[in-house]
Protein backbone atom coordinates (compact mmCIF):
# COMPACT_ATOMS: atom_id res chain seq x y z
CA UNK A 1 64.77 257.53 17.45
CA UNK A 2 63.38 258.87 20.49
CA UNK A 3 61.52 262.36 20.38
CA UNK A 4 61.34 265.43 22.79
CA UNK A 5 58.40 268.58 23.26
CA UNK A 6 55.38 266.33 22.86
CA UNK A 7 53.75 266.88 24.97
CA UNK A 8 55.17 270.26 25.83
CA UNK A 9 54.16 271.88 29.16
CA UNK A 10 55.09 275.81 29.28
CA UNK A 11 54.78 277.90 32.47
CA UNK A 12 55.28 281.67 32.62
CA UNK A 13 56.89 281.62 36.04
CA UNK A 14 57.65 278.19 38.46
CA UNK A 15 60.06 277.41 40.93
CA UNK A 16 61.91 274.28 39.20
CA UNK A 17 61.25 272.71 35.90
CA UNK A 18 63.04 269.89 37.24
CA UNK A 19 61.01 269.79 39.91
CA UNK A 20 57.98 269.91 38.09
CA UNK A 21 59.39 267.57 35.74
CA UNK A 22 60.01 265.10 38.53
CA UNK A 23 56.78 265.43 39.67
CA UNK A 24 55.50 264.09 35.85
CA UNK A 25 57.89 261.76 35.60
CA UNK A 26 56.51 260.37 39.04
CA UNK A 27 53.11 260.17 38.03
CA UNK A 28 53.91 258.53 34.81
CA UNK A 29 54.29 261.02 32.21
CA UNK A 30 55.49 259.49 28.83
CA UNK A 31 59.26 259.39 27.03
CA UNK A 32 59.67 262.93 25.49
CA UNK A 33 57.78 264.94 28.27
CA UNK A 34 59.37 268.49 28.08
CA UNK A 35 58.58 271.30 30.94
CA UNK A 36 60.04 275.08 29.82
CA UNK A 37 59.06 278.37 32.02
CA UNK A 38 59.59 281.77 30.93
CA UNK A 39 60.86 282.46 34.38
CA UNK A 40 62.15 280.28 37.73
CA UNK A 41 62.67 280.84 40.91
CA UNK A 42 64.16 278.07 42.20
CA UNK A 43 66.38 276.58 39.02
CA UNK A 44 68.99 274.85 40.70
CA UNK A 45 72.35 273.32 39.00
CA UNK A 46 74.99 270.76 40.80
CA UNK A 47 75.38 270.88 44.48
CA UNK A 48 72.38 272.94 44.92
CA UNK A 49 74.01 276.37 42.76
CA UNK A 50 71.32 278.29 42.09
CA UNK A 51 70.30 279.02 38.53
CA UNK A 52 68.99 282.84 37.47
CA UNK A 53 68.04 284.46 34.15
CA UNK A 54 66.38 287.26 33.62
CA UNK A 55 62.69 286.54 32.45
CA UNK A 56 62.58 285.10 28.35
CA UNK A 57 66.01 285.55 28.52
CA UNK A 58 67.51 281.97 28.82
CA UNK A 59 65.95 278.76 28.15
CA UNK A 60 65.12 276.71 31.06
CA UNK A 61 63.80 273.02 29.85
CA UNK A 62 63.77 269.83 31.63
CA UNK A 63 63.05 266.65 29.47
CA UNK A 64 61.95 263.08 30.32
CA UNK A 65 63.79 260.15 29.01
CA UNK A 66 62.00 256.70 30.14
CA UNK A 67 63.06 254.25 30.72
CA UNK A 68 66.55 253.67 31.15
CA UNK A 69 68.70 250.67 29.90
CA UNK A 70 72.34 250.31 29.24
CA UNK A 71 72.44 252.46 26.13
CA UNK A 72 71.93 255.53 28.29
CA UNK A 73 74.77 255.00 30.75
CA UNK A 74 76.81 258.37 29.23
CA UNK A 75 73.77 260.09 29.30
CA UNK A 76 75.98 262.83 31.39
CA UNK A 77 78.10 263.16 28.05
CA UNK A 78 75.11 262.95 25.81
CA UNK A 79 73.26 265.91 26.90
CA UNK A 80 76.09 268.91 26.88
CA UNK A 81 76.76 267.55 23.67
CA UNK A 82 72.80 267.64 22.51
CA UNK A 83 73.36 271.56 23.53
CA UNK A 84 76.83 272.07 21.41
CA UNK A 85 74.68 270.66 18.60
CA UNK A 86 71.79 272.85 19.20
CA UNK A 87 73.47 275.86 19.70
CA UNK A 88 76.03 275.49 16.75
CA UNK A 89 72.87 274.95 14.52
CA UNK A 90 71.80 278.25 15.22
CA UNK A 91 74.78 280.48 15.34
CA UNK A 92 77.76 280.67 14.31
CA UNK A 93 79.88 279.48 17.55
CA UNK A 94 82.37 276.66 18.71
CA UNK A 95 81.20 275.19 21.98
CA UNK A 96 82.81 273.23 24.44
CA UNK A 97 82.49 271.20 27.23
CA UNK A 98 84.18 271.85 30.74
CA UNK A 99 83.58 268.18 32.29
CA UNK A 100 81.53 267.17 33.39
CA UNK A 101 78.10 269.65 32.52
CA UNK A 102 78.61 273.32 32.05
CA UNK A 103 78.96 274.27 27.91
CA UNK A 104 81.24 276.85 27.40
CA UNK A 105 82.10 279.57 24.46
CA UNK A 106 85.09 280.87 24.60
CA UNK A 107 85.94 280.44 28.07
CA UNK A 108 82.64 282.16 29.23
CA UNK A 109 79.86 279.46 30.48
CA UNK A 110 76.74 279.69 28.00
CA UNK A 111 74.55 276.42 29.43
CA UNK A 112 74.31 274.06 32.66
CA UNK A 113 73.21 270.56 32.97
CA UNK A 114 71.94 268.74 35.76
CA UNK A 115 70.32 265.48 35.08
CA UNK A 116 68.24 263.54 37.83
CA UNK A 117 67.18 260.07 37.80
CA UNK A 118 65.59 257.08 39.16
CA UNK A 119 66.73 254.34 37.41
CA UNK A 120 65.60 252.27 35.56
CA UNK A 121 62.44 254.26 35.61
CA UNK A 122 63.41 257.82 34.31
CA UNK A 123 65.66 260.53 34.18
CA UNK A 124 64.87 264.32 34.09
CA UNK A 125 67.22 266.18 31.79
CA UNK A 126 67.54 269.72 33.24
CA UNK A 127 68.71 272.50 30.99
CA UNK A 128 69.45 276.08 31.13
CA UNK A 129 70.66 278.23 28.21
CA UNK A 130 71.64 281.49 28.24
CA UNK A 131 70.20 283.19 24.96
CA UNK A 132 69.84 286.92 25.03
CA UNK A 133 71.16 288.14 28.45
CA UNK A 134 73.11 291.40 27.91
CA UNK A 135 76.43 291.38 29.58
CA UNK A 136 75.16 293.51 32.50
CA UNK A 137 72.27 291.10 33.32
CA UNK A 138 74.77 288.45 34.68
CA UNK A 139 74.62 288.31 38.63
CA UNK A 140 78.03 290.22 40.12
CA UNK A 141 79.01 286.49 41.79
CA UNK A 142 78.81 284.14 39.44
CA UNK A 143 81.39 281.42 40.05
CA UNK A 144 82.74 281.74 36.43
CA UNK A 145 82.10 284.04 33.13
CA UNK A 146 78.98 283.99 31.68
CA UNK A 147 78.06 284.57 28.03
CA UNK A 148 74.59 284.12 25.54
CA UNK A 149 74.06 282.34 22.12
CA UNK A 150 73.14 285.97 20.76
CA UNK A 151 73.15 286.34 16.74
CA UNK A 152 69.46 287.09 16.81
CA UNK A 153 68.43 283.74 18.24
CA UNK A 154 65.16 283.08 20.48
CA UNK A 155 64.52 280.74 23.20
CA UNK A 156 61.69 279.31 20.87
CA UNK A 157 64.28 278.67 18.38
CA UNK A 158 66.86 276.93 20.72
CA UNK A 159 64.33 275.37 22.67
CA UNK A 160 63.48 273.07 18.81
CA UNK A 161 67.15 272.72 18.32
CA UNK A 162 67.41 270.72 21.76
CA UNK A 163 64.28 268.59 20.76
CA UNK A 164 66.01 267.66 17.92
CA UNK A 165 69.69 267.36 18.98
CA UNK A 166 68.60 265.80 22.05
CA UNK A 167 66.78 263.27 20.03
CA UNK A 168 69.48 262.33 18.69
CA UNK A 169 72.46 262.20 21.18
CA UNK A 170 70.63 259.92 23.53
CA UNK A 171 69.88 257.03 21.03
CA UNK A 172 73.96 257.11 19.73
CA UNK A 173 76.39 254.38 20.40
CA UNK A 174 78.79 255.06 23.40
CA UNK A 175 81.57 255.03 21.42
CA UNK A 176 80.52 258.05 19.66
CA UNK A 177 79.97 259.83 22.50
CA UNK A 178 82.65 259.40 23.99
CA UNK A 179 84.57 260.30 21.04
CA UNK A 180 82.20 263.39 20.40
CA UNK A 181 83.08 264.62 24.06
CA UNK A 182 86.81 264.20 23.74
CA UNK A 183 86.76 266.16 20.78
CA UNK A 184 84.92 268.76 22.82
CA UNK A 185 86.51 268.54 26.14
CA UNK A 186 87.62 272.13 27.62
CA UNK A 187 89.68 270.55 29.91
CA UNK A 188 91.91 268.42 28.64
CA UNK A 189 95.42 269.32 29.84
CA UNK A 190 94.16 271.91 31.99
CA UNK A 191 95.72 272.28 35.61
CA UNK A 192 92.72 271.62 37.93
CA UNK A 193 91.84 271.21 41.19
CA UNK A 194 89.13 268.94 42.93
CA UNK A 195 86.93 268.64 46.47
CA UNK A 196 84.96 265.44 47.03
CA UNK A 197 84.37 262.44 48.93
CA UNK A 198 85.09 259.00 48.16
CA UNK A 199 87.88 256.54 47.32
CA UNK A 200 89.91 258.17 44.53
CA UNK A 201 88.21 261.79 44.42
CA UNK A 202 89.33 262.98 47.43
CA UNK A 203 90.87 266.90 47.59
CA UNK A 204 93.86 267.32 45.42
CA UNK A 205 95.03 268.81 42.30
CA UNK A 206 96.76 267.88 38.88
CA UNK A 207 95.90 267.93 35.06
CA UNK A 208 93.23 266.60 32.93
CA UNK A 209 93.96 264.16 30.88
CA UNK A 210 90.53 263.20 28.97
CA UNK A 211 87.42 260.87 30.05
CA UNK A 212 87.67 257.57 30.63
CA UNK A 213 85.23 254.45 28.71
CA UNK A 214 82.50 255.21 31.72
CA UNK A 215 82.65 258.99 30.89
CA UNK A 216 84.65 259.54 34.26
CA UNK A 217 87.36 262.56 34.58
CA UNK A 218 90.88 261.14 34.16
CA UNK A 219 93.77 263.12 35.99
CA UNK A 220 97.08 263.19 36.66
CA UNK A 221 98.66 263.97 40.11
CA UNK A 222 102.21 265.95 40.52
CA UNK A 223 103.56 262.52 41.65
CA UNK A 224 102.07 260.43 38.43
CA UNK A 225 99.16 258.82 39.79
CA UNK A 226 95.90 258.66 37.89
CA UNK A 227 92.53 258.63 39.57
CA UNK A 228 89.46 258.84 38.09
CA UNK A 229 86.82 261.37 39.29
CA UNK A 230 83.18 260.66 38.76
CA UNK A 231 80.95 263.90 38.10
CA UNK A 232 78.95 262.93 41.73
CA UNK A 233 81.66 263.13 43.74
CA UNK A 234 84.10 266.20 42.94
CA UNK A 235 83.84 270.40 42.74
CA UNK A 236 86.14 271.35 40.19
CA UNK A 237 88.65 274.26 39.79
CA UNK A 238 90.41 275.33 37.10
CA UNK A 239 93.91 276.49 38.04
């Protein structure tokens, strides 16, 4: 099984843990390779959001996974569910997962993922957890709600969980995953709309109807068509 935290660097304050992730990964640092900060500056999620927590408020971890071979291919699946299993570990909460990286309780977004790679070198598994933000903490324009794992937990505590979980979830057969996701999946029969590039994922609207074997986001147009919408390509909205 692989392992995560060793070695473990912590920062009090940086501007990306991905980014200085990256820069380890680059230089050759070894499978398992975990950055955390107390505080960032510049935490970033998909299509360059930015990322804010209030310092030792939220986990912010980025992980190395080296290399890369055909057993990581859902690796986008794999890690939101690494987090479900962390945080349910902890406290007593049913997560999901809005496709194709944001965990959700209740409705309210608790964690993001953004994973970076260069295969089949590495991949940098970026995480941010919300853990003990109060309510009024939360920036005014977030995109969506926000929530925290609260019931007394502490970063230290969720930041083990991941190790663990994370362990785990990226050594399991694909057809677990895939079947761990669908149980999981936040969207499934949602109406949603999309805006991307590319053959299929081009703007439009319809409902979910699950992931596909290649962890891609099945829908289904107003006029029956089904496309399917990899996670580079599309913004989604929920209707």
């Amino acid at each position: 099984m692989a392992a995560f935290g060793h070695p473990h660097l912590h920062m009090r304050s940086t501007d990306s843990t991905n980014e200085r992730a990256r820069e380890l990964a680059g230089t050759g640092a070894p499978a398992g390779t975990v950055v955390t900060a107390g505080e960032q500056s510049a935490g970033r999620g998909r299509h360059g959001r930015v990322w804010s927590a209030p310092p030792g408020a939220a986990l912010l971890y980025s992980a190395i996974l080296r290399p890369l071979d055909e057993r990581h291919g859902l690796l986008p699946l794999a890690a939101p569910l690494a987090v479900c299993d962390a945080i349910e570990s902890l406290a007593p909460v049913r997560c999901r997962i809005k496709w194709p990286n944001d965990v959700w309780i209740e409705e309210s977004k608790l964690a993001g993922i953004l994973i970076e790679a260069r295969p089949p070198d590495w991949a940098v598994i970026g995480v941010g957890v919300n853990v003990s933000i109060a309510h009024d903490e939360f920036p005014d324009d977030l995109r969506w709600p926000a929530t925290s794992v609260g019931h007394g937990a502490k970063v230290a505590d969720v930041r083990d969980a991941l190790n663990e979980a994370l362990a785990a979830r990226v050594e399991e057969a694909q057809d677990a995953t895939l079947a761990a996701f669908r149980e999981r999946d936040a969207l499934l029969g949602r109406e949603i709309g999309w805006v991307g590039a590319g053959s299929a994922a081009n703007d439009g609207s319809g409902v979910a109807r699950g992931i596909d074997e290649r962890g891609n986001l099945v829908v289904e147009t107003r006029d029956g068509e089904r496309l399917a919408l990899g996670s580079g390509e599309v913004s989604l909205r929920l209707a």
